[in-house]
N, C-alpha and C. Protein backbone atom coordinates (compact mmCIF):
# COMPACT_ATOMS: atom_id res chain seq x y z
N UNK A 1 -19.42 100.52 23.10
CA UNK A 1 -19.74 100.76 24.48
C UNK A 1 -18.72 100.03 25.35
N UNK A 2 -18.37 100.44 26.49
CA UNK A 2 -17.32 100.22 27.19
C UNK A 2 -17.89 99.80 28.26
N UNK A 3 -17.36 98.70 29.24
CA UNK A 3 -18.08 98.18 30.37
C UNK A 3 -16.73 98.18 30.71
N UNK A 4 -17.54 99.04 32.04
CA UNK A 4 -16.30 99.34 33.39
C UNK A 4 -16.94 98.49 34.45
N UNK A 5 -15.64 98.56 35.29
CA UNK A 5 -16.14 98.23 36.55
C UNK A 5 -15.63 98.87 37.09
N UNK A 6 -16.52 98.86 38.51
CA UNK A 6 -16.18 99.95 39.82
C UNK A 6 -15.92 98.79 40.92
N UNK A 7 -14.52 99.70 41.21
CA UNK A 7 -13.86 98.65 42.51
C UNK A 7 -13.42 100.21 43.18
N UNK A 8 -14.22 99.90 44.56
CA UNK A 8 -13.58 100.52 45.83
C UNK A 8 -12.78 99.97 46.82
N UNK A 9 -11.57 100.78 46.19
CA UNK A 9 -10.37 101.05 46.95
C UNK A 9 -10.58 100.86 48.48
N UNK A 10 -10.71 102.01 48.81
CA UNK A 10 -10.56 102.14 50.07
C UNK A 10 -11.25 101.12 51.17
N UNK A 11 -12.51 100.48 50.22
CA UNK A 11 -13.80 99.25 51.15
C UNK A 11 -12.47 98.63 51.14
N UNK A 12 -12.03 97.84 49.94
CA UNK A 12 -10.93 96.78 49.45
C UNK A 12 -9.79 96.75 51.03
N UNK A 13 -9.38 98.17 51.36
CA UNK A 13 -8.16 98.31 51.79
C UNK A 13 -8.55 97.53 53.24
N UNK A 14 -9.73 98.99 53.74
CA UNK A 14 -10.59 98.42 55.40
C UNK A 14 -11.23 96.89 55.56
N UNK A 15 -11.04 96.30 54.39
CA UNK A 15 -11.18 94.90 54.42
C UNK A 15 -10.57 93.84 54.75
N UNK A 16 -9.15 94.44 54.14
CA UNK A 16 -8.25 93.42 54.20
C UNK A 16 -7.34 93.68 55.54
N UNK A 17 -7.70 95.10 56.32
CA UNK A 17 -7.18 95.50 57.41
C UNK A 17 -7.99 94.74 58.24
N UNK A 18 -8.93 94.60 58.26
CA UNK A 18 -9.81 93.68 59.17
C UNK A 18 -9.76 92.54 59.30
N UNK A 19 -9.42 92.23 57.63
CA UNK A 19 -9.21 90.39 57.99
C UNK A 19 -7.85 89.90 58.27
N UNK A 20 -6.89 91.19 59.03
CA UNK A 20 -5.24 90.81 59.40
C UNK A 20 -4.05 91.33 58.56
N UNK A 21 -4.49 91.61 57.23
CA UNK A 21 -3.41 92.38 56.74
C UNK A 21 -2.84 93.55 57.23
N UNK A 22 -1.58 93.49 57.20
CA UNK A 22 -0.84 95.33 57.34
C UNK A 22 -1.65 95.96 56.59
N UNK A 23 -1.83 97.82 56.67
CA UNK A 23 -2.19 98.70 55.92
C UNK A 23 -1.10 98.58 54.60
N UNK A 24 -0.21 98.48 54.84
CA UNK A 24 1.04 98.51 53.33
C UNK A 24 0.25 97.33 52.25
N UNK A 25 0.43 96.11 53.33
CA UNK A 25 -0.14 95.06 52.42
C UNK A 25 -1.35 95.24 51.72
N UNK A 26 -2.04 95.84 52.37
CA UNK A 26 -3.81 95.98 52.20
C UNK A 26 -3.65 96.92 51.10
N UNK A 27 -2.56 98.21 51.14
CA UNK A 27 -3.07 98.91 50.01
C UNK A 27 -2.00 98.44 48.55
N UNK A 28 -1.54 97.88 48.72
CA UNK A 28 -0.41 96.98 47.55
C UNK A 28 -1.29 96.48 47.33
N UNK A 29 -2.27 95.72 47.75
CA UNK A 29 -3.41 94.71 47.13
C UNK A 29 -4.37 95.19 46.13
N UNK A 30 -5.16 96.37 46.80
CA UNK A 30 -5.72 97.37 46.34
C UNK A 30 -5.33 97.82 45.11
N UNK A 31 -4.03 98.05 45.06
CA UNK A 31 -3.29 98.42 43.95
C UNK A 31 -3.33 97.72 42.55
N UNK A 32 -3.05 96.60 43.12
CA UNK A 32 -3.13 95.63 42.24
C UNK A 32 -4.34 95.22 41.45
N UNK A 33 -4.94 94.66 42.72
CA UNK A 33 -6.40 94.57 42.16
C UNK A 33 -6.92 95.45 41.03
N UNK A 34 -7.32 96.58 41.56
CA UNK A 34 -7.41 97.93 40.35
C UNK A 34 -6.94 98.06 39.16
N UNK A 35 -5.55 97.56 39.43
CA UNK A 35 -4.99 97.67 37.78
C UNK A 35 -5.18 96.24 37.33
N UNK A 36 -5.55 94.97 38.01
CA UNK A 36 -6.24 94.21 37.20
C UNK A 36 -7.05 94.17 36.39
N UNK A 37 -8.20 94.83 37.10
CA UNK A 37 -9.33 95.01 36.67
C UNK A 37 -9.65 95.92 35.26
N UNK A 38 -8.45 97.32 35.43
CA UNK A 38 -8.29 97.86 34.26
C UNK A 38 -7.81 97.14 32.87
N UNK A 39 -7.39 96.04 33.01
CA UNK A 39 -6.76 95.17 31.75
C UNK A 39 -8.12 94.97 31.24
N UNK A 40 -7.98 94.66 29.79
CA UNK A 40 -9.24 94.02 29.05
C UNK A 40 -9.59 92.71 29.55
N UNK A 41 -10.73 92.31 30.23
CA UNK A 41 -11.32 91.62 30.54
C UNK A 41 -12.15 90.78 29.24
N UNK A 42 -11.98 89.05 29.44
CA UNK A 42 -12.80 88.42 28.61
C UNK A 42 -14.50 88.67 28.84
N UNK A 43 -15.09 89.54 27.92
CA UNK A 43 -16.66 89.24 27.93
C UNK A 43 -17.46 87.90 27.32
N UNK A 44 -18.30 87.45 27.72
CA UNK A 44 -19.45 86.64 27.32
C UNK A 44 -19.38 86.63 25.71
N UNK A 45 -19.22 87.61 24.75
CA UNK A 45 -19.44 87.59 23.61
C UNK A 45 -18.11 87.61 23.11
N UNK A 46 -17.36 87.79 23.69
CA UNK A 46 -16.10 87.16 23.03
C UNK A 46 -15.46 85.60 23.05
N UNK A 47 -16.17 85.00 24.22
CA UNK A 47 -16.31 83.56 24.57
C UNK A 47 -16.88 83.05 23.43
N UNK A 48 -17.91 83.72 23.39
CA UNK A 48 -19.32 83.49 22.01
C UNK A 48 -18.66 83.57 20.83
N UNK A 49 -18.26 83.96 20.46
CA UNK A 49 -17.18 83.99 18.88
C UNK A 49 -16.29 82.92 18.95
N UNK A 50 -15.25 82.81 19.96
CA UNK A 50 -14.31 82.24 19.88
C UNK A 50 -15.34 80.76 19.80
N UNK A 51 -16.00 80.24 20.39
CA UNK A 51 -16.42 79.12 20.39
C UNK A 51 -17.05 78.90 18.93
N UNK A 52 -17.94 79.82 18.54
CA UNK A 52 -17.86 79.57 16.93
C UNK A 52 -17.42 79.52 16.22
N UNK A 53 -16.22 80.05 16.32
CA UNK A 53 -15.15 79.73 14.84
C UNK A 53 -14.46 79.02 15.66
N UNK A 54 -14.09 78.20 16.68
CA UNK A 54 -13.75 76.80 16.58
C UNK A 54 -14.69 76.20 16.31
N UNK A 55 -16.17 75.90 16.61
CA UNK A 55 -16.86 75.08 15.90
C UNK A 55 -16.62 75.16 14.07
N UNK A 56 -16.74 76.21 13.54
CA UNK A 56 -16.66 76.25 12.49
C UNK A 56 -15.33 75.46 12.01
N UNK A 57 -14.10 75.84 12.46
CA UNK A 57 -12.70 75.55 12.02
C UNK A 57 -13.07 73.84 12.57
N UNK A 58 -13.53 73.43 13.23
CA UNK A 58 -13.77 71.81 13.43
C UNK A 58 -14.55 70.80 12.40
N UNK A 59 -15.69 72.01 12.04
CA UNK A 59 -16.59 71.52 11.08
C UNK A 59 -16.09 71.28 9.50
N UNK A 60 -15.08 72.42 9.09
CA UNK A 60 -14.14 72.05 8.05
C UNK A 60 -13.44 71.02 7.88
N UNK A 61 -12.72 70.78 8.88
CA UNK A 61 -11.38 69.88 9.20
C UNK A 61 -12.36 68.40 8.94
N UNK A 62 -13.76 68.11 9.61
CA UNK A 62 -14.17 67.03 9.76
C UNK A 62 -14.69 66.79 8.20
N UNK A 63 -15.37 67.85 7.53
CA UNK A 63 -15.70 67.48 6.56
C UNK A 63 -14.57 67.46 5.23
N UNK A 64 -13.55 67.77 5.35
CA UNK A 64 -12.58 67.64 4.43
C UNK A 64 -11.86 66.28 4.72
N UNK A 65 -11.78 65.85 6.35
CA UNK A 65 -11.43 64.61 6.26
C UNK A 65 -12.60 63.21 5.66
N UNK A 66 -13.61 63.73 5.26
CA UNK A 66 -14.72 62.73 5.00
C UNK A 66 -14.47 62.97 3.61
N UNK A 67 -14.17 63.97 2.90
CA UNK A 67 -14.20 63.97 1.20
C UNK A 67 -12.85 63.18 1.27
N UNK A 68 -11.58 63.22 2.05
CA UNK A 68 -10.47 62.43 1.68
C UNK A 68 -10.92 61.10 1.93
N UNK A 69 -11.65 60.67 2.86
CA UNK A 69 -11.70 59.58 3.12
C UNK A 69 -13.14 58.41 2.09
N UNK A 70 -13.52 59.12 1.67
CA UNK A 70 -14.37 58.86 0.70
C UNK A 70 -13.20 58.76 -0.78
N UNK A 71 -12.88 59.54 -1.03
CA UNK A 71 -11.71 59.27 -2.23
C UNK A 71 -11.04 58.81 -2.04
N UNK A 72 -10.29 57.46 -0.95
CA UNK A 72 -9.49 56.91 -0.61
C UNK A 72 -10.65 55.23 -0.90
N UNK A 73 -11.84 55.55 -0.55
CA UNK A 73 -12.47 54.93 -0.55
C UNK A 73 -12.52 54.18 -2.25
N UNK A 74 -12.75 54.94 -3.12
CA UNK A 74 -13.27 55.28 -4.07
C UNK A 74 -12.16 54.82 -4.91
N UNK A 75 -10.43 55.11 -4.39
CA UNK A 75 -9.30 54.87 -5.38
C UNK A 75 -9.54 52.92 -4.92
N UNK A 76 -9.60 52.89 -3.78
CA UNK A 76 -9.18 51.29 -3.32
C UNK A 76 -9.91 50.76 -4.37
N UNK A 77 -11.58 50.89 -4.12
CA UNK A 77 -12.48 50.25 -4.88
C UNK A 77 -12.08 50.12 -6.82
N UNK A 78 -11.18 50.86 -7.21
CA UNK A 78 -11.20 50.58 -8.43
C UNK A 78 -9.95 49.96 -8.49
N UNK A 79 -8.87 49.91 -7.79
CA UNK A 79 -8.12 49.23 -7.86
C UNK A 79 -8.45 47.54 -7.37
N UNK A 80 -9.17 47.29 -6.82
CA UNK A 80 -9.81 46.11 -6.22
C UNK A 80 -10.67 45.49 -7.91
């Protein structure tokens, strides 16, 4: 499923004519805007993943540094 968004142009344009822009400027903006909006946008559930597999990729790293550090533990002690 695809989530669009709807951006009006033309509100966008009479907006920015109102708040002092040229019409050129106002619709270059417009322009822009629009094809911003068309780029893939980050969703909520892609936030949601990415944050879990860094938790995950953190949770490795920490527990592989605890098995090294336990066998570091473990060589001292018999050399002692």
């Amino acid at each position: 499923m695809s989530d669009s968004v709807i951006f009006d142009t033309h509100e966008f344009v009479k907006g920015a004519i109102d708040a002092g822009f040229e019409p050129t400027e106002a619709e270059c903006l417009a322009r822009q805007a629009s094809r911003a909006l068309k780029t893939n946008l980050v969703t909520k559930d892609d936030l949601h993943t990415e944050i879990i597999t860094a938790k995950f990729d953190l949770l490795k790293w920490i527990i592989m540094a605890l098995i090294a550090q336990a066998g570091l533990v473990v060589a001292l002690v018999k050399l002692l």
